[in-house]
N, C-alpha and C. Protein backbone atom coordinates (compact mmCIF):
# COMPACT_ATOMS: atom_id res chain seq x y z
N UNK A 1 -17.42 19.25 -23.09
CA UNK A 1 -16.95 20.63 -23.14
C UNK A 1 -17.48 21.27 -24.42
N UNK A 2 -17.71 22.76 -24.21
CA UNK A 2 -17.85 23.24 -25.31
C UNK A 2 -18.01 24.80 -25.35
N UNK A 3 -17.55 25.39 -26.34
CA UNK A 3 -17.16 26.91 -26.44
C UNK A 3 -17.64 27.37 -28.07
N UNK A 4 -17.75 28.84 -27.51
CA UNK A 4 -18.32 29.69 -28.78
C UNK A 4 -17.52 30.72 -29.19
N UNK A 5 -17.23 30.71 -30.72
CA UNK A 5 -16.45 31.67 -31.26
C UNK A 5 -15.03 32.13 -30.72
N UNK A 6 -14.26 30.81 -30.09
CA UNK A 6 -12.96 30.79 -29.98
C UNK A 6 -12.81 31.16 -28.02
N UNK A 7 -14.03 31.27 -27.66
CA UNK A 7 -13.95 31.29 -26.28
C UNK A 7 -13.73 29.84 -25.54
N UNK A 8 -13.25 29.99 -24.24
CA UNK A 8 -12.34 29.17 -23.45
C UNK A 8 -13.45 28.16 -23.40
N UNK A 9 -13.33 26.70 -23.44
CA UNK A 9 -14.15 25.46 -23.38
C UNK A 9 -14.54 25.83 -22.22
N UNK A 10 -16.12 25.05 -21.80
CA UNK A 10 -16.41 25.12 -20.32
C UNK A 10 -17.16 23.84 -20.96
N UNK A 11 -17.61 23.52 -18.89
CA UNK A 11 -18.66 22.13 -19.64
C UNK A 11 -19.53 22.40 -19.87
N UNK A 12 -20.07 21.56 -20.36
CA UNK A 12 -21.71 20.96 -21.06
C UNK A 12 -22.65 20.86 -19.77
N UNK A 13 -22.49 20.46 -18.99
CA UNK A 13 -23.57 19.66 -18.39
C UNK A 13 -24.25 20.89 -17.68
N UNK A 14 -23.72 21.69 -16.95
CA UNK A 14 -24.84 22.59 -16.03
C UNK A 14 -25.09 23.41 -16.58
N UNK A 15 -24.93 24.09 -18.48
CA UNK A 15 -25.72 24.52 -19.35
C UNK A 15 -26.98 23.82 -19.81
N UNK A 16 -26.64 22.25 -19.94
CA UNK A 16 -27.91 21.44 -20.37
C UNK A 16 -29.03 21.33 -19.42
N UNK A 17 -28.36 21.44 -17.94
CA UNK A 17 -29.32 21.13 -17.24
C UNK A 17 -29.69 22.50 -16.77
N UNK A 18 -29.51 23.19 -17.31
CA UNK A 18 -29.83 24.68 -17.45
C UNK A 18 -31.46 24.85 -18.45
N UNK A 19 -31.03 24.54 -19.59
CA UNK A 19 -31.78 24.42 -20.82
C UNK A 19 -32.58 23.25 -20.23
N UNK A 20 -32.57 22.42 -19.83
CA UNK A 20 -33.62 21.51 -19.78
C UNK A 20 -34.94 21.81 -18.53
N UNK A 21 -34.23 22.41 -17.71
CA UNK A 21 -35.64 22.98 -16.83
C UNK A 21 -35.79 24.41 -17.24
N UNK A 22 -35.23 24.87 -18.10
CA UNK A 22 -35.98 26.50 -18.73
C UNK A 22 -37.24 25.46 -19.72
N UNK A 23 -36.68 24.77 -20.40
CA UNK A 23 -37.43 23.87 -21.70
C UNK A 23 -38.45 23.34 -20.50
N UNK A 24 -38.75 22.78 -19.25
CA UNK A 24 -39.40 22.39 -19.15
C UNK A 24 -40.71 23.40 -18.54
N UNK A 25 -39.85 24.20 -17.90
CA UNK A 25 -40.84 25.49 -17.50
C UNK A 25 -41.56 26.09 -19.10
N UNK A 26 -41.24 26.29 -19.62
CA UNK A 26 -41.87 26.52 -21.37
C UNK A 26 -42.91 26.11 -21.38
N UNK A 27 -42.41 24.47 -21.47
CA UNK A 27 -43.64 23.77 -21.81
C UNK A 27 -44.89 23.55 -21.12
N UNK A 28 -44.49 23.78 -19.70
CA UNK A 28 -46.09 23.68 -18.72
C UNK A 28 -46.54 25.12 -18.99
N UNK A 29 -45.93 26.21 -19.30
CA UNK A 29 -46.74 27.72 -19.29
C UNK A 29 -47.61 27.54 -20.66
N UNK A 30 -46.57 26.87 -21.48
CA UNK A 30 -47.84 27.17 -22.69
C UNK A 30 -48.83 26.05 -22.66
N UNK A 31 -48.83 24.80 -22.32
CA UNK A 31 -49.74 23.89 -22.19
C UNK A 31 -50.88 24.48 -21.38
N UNK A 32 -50.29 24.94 -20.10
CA UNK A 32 -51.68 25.86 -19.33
C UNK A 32 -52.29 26.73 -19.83
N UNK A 33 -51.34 27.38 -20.88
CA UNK A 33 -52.42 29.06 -21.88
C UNK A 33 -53.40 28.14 -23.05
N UNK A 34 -52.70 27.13 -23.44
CA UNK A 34 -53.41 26.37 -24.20
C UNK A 34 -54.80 25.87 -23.95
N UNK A 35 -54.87 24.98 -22.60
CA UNK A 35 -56.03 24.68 -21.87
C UNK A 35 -56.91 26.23 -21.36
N UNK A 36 -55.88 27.04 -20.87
CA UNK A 36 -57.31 28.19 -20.83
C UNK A 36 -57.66 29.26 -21.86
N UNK A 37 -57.09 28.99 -23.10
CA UNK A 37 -58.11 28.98 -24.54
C UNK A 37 -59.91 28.05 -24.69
N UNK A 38 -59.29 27.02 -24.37
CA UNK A 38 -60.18 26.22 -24.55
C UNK A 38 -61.76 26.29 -24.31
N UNK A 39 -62.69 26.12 -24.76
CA UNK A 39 -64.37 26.70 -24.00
C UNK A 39 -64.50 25.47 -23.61
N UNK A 40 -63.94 25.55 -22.01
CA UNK A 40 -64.47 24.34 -21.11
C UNK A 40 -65.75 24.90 -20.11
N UNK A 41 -66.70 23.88 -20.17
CA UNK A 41 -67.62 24.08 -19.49
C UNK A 41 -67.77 24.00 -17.96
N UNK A 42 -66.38 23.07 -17.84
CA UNK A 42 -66.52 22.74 -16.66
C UNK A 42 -66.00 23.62 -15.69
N UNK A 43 -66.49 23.37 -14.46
CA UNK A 43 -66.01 24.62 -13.45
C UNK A 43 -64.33 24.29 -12.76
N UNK A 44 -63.58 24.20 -13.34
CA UNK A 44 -62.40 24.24 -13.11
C UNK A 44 -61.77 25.16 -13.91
N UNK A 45 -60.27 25.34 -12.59
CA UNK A 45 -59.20 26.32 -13.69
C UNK A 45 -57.29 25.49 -13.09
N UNK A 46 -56.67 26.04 -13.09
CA UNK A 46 -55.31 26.06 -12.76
C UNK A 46 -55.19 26.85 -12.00
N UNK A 47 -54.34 26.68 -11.30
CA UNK A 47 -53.72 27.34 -10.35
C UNK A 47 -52.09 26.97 -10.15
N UNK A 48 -51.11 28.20 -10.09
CA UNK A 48 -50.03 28.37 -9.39
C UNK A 48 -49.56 27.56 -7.84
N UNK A 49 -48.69 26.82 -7.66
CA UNK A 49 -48.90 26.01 -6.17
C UNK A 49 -47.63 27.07 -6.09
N UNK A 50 -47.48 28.20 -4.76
CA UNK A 50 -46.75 28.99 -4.35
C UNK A 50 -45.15 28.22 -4.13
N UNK A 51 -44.01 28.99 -4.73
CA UNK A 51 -43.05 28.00 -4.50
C UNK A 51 -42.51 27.38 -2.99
N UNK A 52 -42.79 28.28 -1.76
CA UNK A 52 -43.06 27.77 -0.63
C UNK A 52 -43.29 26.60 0.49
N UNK A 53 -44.30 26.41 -0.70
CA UNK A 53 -45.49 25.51 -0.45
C UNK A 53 -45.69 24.09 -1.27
N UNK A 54 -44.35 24.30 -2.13
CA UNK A 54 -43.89 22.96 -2.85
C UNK A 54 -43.10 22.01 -2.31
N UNK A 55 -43.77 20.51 -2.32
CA UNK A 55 -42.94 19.76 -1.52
C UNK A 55 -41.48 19.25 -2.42
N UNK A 56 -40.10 19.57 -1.61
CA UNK A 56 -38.89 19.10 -2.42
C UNK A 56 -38.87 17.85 -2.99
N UNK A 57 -39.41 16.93 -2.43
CA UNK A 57 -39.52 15.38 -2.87
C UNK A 57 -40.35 15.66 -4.60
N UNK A 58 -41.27 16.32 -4.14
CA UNK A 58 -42.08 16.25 -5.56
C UNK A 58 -42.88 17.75 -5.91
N UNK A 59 -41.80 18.42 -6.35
CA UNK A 59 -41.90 19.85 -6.46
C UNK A 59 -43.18 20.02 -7.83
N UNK A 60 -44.22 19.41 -7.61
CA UNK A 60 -45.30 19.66 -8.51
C UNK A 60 -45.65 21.38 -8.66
N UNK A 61 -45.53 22.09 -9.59
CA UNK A 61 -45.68 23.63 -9.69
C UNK A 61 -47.25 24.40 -9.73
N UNK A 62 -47.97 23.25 -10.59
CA UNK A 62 -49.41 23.55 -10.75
C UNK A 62 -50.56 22.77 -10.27
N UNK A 63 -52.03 23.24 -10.24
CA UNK A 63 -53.16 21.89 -9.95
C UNK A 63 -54.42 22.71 -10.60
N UNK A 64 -55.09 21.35 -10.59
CA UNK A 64 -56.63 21.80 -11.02
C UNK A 64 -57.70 21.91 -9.98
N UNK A 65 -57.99 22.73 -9.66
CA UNK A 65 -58.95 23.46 -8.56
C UNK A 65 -60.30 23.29 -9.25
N UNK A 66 -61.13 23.36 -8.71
CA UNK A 66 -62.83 23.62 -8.64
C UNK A 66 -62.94 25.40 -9.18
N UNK A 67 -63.49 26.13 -10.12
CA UNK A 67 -63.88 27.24 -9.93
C UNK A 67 -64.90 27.50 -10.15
N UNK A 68 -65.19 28.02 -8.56
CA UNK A 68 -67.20 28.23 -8.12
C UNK A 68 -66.97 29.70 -8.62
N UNK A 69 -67.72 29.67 -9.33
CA UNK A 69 -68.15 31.57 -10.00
C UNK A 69 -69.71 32.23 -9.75
């Protein structure tokens, strides 16, 4: 449990697990801005996998594609 500035306790847990997939969404957006800084030569980029189109078993969000230019 836990409360702020004299407000009524609530639990912990579906705040943390709140914070922990915001924290994890964070970290793949900036890792991907990071990589497309980078002067890669190679013909690849990232791509968005539509949420749709994500399998529930293994809700992977992103991939590395071929980009023919």
């Amino acid at each position: 449990m836990w409360n702020l500035n004299g407000a009524p306790a609530t639990p912990i847990i579906g705040d943390m697990t709140t914070f922990i997939n915001n924290l994890l969404t964070f970290c793949e957006e900036i890792l991907i801005l990071c990589l497309e800084k980078l002067d890669n030569k190679l013909p690849v980029k990232v791509v968005e996998i539509p949420e749709n189109k994500r399998r529930p078993e293994c809700p992977v969000r992103f991939r590395v594609t071929m980009d023919f230019k």
